[in-house]
N, C-alpha and C. Protein backbone atom coordinates (compact mmCIF):
# COMPACT_ATOMS: atom_id res chain seq x y z
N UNK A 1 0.85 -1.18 0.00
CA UNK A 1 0.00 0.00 0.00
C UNK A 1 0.90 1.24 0.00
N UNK A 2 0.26 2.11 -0.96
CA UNK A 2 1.71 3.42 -1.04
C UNK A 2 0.11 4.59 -1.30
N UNK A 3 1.05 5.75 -0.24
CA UNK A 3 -0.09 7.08 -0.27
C UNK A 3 1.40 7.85 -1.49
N UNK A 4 0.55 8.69 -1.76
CA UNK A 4 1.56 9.60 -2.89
C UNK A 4 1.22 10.74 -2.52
N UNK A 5 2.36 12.06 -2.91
CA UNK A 5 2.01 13.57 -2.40
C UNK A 5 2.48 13.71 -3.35
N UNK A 6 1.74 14.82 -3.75
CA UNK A 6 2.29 16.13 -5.06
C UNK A 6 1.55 17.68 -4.83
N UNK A 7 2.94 18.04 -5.19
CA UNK A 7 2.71 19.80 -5.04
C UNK A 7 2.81 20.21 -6.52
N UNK A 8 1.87 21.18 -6.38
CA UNK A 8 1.99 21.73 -8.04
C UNK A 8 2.34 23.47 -8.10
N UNK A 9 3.05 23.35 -7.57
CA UNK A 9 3.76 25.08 -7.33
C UNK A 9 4.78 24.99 -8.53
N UNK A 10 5.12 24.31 -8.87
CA UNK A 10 6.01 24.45 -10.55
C UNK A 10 5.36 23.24 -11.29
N UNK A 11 3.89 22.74 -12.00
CA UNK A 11 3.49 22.19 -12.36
C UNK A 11 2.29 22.86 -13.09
N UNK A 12 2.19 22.20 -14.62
CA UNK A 12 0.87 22.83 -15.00
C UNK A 12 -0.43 21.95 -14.55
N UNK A 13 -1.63 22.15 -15.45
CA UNK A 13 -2.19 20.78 -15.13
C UNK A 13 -1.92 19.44 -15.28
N UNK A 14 -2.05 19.91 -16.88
CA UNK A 14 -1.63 18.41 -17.64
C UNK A 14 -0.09 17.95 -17.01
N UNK A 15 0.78 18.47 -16.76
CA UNK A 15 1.78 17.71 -15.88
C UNK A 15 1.41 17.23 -14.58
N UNK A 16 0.60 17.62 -14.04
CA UNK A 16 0.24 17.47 -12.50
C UNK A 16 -0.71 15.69 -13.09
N UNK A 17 -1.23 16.06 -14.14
CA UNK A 17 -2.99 15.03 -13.90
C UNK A 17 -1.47 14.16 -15.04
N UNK A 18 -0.56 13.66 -15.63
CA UNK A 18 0.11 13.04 -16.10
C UNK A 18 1.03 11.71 -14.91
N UNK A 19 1.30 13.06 -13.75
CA UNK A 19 2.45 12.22 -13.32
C UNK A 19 1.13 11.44 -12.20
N UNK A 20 0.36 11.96 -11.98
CA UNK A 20 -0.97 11.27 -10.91
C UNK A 20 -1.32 9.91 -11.94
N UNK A 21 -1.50 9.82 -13.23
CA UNK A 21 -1.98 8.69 -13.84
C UNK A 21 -0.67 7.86 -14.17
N UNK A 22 0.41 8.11 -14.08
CA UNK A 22 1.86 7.37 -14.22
C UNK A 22 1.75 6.78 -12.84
N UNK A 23 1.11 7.21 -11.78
CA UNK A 23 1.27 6.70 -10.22
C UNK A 23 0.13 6.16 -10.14
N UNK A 24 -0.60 5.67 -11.13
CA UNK A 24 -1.70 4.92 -11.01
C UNK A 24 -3.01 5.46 -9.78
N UNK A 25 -2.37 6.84 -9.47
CA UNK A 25 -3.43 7.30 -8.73
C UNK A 25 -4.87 7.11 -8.81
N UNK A 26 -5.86 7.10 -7.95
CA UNK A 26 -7.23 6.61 -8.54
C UNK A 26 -7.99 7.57 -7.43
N UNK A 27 -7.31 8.69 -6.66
CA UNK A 27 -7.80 9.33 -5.68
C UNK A 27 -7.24 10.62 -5.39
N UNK A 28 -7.02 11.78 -5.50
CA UNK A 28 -6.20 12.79 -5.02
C UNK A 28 -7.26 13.67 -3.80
N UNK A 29 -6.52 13.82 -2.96
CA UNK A 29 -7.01 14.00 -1.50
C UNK A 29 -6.43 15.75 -1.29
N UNK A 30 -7.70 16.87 -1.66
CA UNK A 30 -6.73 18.08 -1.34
C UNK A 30 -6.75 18.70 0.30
N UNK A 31 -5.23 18.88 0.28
CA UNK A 31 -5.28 19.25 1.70
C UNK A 31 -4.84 20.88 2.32
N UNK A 32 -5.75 21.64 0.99
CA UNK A 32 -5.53 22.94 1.44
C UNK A 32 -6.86 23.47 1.83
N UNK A 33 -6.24 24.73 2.74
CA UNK A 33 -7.24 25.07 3.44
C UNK A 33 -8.02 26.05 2.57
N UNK A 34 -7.66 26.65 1.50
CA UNK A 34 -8.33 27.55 0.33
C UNK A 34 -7.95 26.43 -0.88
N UNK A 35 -9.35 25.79 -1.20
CA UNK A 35 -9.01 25.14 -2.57
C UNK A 35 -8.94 26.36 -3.77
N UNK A 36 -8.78 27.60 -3.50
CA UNK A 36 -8.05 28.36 -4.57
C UNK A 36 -7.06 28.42 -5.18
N UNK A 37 -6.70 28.83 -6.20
CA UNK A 37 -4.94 28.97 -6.84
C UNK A 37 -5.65 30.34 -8.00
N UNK A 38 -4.30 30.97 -8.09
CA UNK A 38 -4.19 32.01 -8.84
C UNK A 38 -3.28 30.88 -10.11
N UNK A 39 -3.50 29.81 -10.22
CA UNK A 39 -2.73 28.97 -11.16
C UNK A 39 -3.78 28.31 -12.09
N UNK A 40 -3.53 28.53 -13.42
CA UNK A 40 -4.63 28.28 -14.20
C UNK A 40 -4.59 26.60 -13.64
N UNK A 41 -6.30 26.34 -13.41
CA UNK A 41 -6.50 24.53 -13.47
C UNK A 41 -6.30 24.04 -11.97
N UNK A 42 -6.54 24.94 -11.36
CA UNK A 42 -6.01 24.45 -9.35
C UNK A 42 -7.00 24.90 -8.58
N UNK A 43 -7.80 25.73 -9.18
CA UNK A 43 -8.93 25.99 -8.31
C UNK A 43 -9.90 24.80 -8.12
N UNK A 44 -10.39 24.59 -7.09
CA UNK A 44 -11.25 23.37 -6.89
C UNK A 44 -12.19 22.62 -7.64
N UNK A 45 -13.24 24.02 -8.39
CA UNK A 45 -14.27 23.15 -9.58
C UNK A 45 -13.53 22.79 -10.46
N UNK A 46 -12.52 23.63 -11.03
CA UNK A 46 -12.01 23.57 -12.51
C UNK A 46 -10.71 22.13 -12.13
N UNK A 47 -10.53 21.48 -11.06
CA UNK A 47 -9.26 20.71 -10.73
C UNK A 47 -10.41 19.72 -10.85
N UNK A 48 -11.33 19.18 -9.58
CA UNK A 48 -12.49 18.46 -9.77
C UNK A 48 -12.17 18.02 -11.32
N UNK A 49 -13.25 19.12 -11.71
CA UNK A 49 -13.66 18.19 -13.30
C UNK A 49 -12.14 17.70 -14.15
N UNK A 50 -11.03 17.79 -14.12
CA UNK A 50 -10.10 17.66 -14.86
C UNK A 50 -10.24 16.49 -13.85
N UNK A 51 -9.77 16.15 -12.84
CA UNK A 51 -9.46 15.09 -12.31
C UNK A 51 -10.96 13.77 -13.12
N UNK A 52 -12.15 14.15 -12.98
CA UNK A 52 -12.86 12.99 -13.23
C UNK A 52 -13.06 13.07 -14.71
N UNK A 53 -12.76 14.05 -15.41
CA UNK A 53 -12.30 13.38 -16.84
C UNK A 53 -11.12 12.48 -17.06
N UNK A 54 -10.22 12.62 -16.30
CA UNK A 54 -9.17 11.49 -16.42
C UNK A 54 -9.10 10.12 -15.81
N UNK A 55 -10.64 10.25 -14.93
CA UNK A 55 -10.66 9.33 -14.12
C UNK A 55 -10.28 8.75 -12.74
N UNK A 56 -9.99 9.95 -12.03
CA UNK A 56 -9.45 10.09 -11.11
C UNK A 56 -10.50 10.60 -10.01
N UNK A 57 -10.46 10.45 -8.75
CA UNK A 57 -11.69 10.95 -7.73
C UNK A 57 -11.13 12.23 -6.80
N UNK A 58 -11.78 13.29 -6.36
CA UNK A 58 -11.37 14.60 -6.02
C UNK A 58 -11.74 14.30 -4.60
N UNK A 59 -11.58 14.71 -3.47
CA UNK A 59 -11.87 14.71 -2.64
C UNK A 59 -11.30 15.68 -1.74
N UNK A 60 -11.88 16.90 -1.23
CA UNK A 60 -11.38 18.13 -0.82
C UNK A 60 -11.16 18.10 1.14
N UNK A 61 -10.36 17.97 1.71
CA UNK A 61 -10.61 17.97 3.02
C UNK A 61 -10.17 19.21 3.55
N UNK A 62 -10.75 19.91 3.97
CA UNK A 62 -10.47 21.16 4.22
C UNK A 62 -9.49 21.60 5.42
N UNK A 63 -10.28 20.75 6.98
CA UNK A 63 -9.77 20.61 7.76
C UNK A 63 -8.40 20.44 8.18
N UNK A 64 -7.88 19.65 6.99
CA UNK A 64 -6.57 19.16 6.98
C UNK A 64 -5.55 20.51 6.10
N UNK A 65 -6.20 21.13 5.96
CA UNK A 65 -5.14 22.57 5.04
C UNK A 65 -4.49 23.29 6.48
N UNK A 66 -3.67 23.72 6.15
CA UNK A 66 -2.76 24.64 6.84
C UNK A 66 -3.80 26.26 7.33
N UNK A 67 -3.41 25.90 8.62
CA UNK A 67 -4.11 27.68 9.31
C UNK A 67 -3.29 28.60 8.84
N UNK A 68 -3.82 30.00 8.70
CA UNK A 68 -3.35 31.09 7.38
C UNK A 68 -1.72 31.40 8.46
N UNK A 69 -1.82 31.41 10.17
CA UNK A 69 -0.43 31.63 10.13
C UNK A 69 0.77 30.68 10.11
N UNK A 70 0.33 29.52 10.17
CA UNK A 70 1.29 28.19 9.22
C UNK A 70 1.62 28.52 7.67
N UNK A 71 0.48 29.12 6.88
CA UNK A 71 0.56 29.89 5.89
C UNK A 71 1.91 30.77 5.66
N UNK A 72 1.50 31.50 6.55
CA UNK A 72 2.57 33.02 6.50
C UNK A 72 4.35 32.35 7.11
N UNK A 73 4.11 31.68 7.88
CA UNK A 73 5.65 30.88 8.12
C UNK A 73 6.44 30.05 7.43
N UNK A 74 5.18 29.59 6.84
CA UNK A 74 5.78 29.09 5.31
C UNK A 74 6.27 30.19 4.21
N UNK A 75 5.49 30.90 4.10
CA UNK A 75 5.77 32.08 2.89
C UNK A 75 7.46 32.52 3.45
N UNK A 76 7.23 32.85 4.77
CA UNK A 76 8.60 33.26 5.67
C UNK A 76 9.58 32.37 4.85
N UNK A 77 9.68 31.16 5.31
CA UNK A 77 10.48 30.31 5.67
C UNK A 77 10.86 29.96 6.72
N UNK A 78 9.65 29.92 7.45
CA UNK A 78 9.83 29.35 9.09
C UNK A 78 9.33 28.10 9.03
N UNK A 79 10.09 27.18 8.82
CA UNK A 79 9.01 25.90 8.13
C UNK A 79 9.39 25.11 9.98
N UNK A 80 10.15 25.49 10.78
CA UNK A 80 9.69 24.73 11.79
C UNK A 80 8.80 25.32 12.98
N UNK A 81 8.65 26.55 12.79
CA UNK A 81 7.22 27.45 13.15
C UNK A 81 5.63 27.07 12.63
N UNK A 82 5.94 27.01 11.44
CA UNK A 82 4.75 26.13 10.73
C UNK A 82 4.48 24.50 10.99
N UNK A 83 5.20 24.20 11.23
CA UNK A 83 5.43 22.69 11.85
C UNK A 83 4.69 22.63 13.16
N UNK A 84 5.15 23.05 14.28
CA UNK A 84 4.65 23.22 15.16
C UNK A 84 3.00 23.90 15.07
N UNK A 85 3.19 25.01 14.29
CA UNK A 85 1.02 25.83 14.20
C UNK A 85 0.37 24.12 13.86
N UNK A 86 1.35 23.64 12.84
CA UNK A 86 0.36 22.23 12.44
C UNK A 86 -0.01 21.47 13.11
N UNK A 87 0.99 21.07 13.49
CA UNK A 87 0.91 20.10 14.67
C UNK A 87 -0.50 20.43 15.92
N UNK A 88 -0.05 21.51 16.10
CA UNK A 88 -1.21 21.63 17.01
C UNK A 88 -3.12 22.26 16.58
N UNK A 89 -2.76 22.39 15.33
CA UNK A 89 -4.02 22.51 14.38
C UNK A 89 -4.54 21.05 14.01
N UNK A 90 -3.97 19.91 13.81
CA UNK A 90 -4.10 18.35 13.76
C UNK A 90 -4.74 18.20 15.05
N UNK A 91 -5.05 18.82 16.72
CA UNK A 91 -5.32 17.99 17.93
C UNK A 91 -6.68 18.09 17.33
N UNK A 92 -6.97 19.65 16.78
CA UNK A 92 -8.57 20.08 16.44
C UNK A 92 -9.54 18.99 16.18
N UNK A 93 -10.90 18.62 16.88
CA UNK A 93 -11.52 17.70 16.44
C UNK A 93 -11.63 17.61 14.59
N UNK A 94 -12.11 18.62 14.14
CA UNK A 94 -12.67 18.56 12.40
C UNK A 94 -11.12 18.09 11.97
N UNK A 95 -9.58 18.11 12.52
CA UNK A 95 -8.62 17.96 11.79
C UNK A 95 -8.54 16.78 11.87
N UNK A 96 -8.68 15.90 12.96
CA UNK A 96 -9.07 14.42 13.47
C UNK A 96 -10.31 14.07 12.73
N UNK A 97 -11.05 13.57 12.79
CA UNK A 97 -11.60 13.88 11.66
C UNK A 97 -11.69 13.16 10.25
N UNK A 98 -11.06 14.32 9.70
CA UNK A 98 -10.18 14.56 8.29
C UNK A 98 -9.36 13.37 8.24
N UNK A 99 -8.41 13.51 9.25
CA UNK A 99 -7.61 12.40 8.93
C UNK A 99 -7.76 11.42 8.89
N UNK A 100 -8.64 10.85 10.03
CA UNK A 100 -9.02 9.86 9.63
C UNK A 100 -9.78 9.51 8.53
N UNK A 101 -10.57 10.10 7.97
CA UNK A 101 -11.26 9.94 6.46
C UNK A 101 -10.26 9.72 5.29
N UNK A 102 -8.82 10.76 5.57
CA UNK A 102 -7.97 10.13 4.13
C UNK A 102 -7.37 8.92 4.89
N UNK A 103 -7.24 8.19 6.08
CA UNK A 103 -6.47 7.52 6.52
C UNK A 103 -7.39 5.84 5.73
N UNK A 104 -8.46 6.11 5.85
CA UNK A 104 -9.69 5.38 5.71
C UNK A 104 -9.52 5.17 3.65
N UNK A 105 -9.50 6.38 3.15
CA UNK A 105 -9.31 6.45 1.90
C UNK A 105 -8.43 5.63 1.48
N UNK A 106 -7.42 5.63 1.95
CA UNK A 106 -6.27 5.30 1.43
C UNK A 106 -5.90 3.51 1.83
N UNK A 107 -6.84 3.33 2.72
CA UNK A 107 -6.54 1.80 2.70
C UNK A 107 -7.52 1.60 1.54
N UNK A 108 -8.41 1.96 0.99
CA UNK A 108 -8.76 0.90 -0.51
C UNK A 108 -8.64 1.56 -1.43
N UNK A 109 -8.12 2.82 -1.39
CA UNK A 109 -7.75 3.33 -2.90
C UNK A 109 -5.75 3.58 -2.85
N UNK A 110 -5.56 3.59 -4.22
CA UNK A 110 -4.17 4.57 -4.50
C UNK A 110 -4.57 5.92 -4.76
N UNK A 111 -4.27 7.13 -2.84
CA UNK A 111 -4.31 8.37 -3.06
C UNK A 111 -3.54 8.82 -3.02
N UNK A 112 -3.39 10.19 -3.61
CA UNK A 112 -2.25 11.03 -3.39
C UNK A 112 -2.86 12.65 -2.29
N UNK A 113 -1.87 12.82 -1.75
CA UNK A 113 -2.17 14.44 -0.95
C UNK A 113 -1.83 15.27 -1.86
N UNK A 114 -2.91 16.37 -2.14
CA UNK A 114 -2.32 17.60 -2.57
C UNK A 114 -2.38 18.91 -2.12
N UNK A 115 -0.94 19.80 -2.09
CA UNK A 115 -0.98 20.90 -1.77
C UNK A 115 -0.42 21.91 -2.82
N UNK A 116 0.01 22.93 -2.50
CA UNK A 116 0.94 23.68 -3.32
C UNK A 116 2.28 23.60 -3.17
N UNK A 117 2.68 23.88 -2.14
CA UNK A 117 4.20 22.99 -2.05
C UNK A 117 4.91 22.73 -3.09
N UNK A 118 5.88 22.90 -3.75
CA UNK A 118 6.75 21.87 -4.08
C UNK A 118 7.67 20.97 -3.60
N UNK A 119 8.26 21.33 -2.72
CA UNK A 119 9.18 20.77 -1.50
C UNK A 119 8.34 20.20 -0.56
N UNK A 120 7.79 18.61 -0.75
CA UNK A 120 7.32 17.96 0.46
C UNK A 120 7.79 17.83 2.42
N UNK A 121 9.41 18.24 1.83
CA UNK A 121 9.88 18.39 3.69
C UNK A 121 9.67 19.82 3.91
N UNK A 122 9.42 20.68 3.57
CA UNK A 122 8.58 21.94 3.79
C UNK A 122 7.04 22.20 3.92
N UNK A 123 6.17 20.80 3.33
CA UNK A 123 5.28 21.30 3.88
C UNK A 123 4.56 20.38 4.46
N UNK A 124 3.08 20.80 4.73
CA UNK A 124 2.56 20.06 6.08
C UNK A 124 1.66 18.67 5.26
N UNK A 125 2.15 18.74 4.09
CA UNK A 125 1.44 17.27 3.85
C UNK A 125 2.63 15.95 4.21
N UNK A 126 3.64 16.77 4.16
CA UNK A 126 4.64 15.64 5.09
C UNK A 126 4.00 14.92 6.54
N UNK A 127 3.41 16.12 6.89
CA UNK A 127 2.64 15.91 8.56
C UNK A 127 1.96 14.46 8.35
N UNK A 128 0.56 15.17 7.09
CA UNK A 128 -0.45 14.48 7.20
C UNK A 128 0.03 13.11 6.80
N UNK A 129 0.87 13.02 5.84
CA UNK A 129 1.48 11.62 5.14
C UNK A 129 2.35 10.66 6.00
N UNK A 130 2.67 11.46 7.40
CA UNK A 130 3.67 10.67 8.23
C UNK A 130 2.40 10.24 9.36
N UNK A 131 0.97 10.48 9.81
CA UNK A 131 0.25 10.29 10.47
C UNK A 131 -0.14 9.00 10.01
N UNK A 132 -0.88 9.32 8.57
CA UNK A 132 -1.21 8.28 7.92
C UNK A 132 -0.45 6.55 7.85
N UNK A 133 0.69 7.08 7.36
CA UNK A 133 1.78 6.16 7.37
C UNK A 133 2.15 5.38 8.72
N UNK A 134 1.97 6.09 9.67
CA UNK A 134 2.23 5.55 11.07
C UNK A 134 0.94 4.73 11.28
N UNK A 135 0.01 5.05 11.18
CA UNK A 135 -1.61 4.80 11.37
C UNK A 135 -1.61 3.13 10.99
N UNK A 136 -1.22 3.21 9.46
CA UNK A 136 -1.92 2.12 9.00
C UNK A 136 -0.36 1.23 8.17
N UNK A 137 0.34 1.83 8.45
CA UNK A 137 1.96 1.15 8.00
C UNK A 137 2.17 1.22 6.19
N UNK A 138 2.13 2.25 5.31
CA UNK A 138 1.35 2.55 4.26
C UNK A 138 3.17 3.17 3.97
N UNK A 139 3.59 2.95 2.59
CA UNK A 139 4.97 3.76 2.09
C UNK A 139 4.72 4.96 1.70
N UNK A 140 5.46 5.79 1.36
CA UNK A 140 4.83 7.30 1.52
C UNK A 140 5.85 7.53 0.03
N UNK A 141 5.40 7.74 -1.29
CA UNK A 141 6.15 8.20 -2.99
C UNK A 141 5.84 9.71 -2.72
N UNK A 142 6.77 10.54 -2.83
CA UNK A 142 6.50 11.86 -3.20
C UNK A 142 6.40 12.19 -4.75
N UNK A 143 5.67 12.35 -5.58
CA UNK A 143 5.86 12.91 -7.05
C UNK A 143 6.09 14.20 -7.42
């Protein structure tokens, strides 16, 4: 069993929805807290429908996105300031939750986490992917 993460902060669509069907993905799990992007094809409806034209299932968890000042420490580069906001944004019941729902996902599908990120040890889907992974004993592919 393998969960997959991809950030599309230097990715278009069609590269993003390419390397997800090379990983046999059959699930992408978003884990931002604004399913917005100022990036053509990342906003939530317009990602949705690209994902289930290719055949792929969308599933938005909100709970699990980064609080706006984990946000801003990231923008910083305080990525172990943001680490910590996460960490303690995960005790939140709705973040519990969440996780457990992709934890649940991911034992019968191949999902992937998505954020914006490009650098997975910078961001907090590392968190969510090392919970998971601990949870249910699951390998963790970054794409």
């Amino acid at each position: 069993m393998k969960l997959a993460t991809i950030g599309y902060e230097r990715r278009t669509l069609a590269e993003l929805l390419e390397r997800l069907k090379a990983a046999k993905v059959d699930t992408l799990i978003d884990v931002r807290a604004v399913a917005a992007s100022r990036r053509a094809g990342f906003s939530k409806t317009i990602l949705a429908a690209s994902l289930k034209e290719a055949g792929i299932d969308y599933v938005h968890l909100r709970a699990l996105g980064t609080p706006k000042d984990g946000r801003i420490a990231v923008r910083a580069g305080r990525f172990d300031e943001m680490r910590e906001i996460y960490e303690k944004h995960l005790e939140e019941p709705a973040a519990q939750l969440e996780l457990l729902r992709a934890t649940e996902i991911v034992q019968t599908h191949k999902a992937a986490l998505l954020c914006f990120e490009a650098d997975f040890a910078h961001c907090h889907r590392a968190i969510v992917a090392d919970r998971i992974r601990d949870a249910i004993g699951c390998k963790i592919e970054n794409l």
